[in-house]
C-alpha atoms as a PDB file:
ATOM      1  CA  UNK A   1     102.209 102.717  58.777  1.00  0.00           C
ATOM      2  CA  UNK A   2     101.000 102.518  55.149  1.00  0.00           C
ATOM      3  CA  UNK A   3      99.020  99.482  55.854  1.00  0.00           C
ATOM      4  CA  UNK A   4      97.014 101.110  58.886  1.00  0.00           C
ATOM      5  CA  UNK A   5      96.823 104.508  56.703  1.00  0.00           C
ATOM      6  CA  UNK A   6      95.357 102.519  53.966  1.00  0.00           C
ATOM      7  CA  UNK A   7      92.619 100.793  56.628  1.00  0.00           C
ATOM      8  CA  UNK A   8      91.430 103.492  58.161  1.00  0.00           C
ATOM      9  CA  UNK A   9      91.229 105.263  54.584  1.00  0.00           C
ATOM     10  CA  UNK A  10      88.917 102.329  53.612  1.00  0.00           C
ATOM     11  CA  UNK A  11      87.130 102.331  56.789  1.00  0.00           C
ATOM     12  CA  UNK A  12      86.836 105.749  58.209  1.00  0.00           C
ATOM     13  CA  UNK A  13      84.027 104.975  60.870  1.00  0.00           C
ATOM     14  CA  UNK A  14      86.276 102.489  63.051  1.00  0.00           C
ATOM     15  CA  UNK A  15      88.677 105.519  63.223  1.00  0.00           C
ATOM     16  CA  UNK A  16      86.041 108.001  64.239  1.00  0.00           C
ATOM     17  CA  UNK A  17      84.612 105.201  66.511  1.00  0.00           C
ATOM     18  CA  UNK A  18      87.993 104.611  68.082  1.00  0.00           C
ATOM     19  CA  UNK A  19      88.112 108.555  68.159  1.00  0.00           C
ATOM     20  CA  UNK A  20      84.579 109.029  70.110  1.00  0.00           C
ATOM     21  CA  UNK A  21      85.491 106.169  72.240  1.00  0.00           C
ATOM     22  CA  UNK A  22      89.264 107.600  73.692  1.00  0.00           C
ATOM     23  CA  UNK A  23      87.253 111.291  74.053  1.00  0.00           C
ATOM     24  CA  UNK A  24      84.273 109.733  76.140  1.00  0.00           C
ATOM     25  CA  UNK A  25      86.609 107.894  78.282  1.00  0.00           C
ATOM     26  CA  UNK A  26      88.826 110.339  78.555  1.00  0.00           C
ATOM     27  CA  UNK A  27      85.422 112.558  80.516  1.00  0.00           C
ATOM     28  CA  UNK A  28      83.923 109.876  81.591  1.00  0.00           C
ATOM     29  CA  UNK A  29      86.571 107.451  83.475  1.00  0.00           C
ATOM     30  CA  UNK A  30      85.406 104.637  82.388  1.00  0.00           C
ATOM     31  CA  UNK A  31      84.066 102.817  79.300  1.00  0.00           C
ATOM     32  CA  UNK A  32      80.927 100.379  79.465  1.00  0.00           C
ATOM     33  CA  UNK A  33      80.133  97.282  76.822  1.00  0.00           C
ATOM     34  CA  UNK A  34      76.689  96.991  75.333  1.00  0.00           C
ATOM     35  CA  UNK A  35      74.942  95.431  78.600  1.00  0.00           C
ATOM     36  CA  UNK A  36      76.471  98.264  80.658  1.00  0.00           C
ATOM     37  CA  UNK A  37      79.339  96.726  82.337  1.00  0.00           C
ATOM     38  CA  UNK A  38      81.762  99.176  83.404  1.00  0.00           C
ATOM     39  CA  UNK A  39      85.763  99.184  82.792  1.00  0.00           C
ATOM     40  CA  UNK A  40      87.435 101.794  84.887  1.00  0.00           C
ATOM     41  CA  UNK A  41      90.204 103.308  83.660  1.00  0.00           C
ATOM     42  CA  UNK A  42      92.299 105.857  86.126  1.00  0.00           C
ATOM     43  CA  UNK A  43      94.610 106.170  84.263  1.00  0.00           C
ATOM     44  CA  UNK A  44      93.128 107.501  81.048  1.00  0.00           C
ATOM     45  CA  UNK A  45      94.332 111.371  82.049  1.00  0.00           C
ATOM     46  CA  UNK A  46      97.845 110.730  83.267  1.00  0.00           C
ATOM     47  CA  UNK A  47     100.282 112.955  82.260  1.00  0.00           C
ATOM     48  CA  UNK A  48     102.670 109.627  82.053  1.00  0.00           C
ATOM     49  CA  UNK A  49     102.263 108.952  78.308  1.00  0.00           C
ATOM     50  CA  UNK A  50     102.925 105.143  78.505  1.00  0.00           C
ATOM     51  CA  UNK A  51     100.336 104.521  81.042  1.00  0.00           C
ATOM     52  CA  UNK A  52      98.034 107.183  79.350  1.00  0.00           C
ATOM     53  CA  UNK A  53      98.181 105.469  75.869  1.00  0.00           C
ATOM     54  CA  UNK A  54      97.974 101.868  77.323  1.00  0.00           C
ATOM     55  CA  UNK A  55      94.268 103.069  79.118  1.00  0.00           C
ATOM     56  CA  UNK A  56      93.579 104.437  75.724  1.00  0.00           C
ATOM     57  CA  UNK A  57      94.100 100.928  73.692  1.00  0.00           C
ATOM     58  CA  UNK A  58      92.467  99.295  76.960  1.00  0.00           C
ATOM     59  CA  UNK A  59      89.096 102.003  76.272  1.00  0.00           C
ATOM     60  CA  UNK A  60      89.051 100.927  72.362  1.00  0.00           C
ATOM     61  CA  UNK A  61      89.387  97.605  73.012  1.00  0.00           C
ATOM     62  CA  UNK A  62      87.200  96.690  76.411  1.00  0.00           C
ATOM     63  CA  UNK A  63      83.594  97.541  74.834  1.00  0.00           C
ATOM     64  CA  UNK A  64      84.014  94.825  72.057  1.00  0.00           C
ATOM     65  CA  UNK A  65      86.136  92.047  73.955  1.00  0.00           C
ATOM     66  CA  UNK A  66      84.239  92.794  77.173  1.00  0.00           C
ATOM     67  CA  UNK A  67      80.462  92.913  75.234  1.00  0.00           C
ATOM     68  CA  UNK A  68      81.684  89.256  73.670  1.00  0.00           C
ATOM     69  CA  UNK A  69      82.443  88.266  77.179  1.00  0.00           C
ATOM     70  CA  UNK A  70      78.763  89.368  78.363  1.00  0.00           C
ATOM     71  CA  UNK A  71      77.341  87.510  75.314  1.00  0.00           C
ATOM     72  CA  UNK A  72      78.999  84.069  76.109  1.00  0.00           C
ATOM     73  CA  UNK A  73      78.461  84.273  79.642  1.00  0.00           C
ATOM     74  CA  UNK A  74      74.536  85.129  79.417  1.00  0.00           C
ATOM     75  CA  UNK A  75      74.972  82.091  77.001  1.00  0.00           C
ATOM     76  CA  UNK A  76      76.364  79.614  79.532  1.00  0.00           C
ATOM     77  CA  UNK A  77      74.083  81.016  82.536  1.00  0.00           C
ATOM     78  CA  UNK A  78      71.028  80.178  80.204  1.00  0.00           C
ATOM     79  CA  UNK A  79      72.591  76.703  79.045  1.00  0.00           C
ATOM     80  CA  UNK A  80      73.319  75.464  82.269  1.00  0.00           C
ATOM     81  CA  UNK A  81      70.155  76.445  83.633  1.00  0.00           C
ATOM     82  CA  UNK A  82      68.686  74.322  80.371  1.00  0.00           C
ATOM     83  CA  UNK A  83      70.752  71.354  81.506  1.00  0.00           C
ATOM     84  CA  UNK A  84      69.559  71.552  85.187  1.00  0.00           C
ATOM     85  CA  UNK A  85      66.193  71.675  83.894  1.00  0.00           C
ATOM     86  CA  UNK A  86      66.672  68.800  81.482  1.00  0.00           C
ATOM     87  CA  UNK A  87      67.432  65.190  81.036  1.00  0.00           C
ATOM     88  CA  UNK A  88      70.144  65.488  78.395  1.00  0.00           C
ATOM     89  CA  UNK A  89      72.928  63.923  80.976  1.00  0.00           C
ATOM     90  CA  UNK A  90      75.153  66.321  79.419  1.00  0.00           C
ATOM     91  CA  UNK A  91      77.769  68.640  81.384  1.00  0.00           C
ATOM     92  CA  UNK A  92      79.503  71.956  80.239  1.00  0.00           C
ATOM     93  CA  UNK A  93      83.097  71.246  80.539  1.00  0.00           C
ATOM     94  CA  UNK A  94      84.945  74.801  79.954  1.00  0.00           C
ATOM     95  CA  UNK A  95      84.772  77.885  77.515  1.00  0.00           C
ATOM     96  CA  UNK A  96      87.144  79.395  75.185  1.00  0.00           C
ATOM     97  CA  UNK A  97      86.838  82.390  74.054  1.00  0.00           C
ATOM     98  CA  UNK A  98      83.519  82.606  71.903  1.00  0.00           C
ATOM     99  CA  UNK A  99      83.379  78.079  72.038  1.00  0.00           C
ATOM    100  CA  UNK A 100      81.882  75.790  74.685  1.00  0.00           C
ATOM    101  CA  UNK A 101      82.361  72.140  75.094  1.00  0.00           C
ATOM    102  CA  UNK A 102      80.354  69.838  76.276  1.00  0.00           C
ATOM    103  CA  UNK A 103      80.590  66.565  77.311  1.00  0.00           C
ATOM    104  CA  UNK A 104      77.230  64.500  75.750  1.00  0.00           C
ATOM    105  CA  UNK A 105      75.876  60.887  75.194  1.00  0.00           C
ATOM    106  CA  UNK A 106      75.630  60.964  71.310  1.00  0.00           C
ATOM    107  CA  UNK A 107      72.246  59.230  70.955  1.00  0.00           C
ATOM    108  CA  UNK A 108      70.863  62.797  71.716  1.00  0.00           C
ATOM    109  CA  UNK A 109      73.626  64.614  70.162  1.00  0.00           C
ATOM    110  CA  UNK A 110      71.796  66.194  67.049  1.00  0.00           C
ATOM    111  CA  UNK A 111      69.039  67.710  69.208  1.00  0.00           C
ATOM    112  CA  UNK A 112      71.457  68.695  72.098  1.00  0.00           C
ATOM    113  CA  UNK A 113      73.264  70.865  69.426  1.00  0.00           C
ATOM    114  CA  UNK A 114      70.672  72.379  67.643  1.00  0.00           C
ATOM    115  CA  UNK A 115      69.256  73.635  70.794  1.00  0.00           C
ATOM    116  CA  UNK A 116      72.362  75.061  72.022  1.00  0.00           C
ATOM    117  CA  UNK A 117      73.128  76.880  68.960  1.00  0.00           C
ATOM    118  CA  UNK A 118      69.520  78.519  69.201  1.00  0.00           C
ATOM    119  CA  UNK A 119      70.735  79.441  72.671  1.00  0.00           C
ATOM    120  CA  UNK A 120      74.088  81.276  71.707  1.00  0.00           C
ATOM    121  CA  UNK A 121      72.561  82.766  69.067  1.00  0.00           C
ATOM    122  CA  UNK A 122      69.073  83.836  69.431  1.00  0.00           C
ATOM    123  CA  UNK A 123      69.041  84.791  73.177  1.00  0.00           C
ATOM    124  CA  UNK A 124      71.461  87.276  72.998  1.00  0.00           C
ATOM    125  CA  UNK A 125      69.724  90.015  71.659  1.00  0.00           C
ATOM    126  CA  UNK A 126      71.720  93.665  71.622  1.00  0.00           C
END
């Protein structure tokens, strides 16, 4: 309790953000990440307290996680168009989190990454 009394003394905006955030889903229904996806949550005025508070966690939490999950998804859309476009011989074998792999020959390593960081981190603009 100290510890999280301490954080939120330090940084008071994630507590009124976290505030703002319960109170518009709370009116709304539903909470939306940064390219407008929408997370429904039914829940978010029950009068059962343990499914109330677990929709209010889920509203704090689903812009951020879900907004990274729009970024690296527009990512791999726009990569594996690149690839289909390309000659790099390369395929896109599975993502983690906020990582892709890729399988590629290593004589065009060098310029396969550069461009790939360029697309993960320039053509995601919020």
């Amino acid at each position: 309790k100290k510890y999280v009394d301490l954080y939120f003394e330090r940084y008071p905006g994630v507590k009124n953000f976290m505030g703002l955030t319960r109170d518009t889903a709370k009116q709304d229904g539903f909470v939306e990440t940064v390219y407008g996806r929408r997370l429904y949550l039914p829940e978010i005025n029950s009068k059962n307290a343990p499914q109330r508070q677990y929709a209010e966690r889920t509203a704090i939490n689903a812009p951020m996680q879900g907004t990274a999950a729009d970024i690296i998804k527009n990512a791999m859309i726009d990569i594996d168009e690149w690839l289909n476009k390309t000659n790099f011989n390369a395929n896109m074998l599975m993502q983690v989190h906020d990582e892709l792999v890729f399988e590629v020959h290593t004589k065009k390593l060098k310029e396969f990454i550069n461009e790939v960081e360029n697309r993960m981190t320039k053509n995601n603009c919020l």
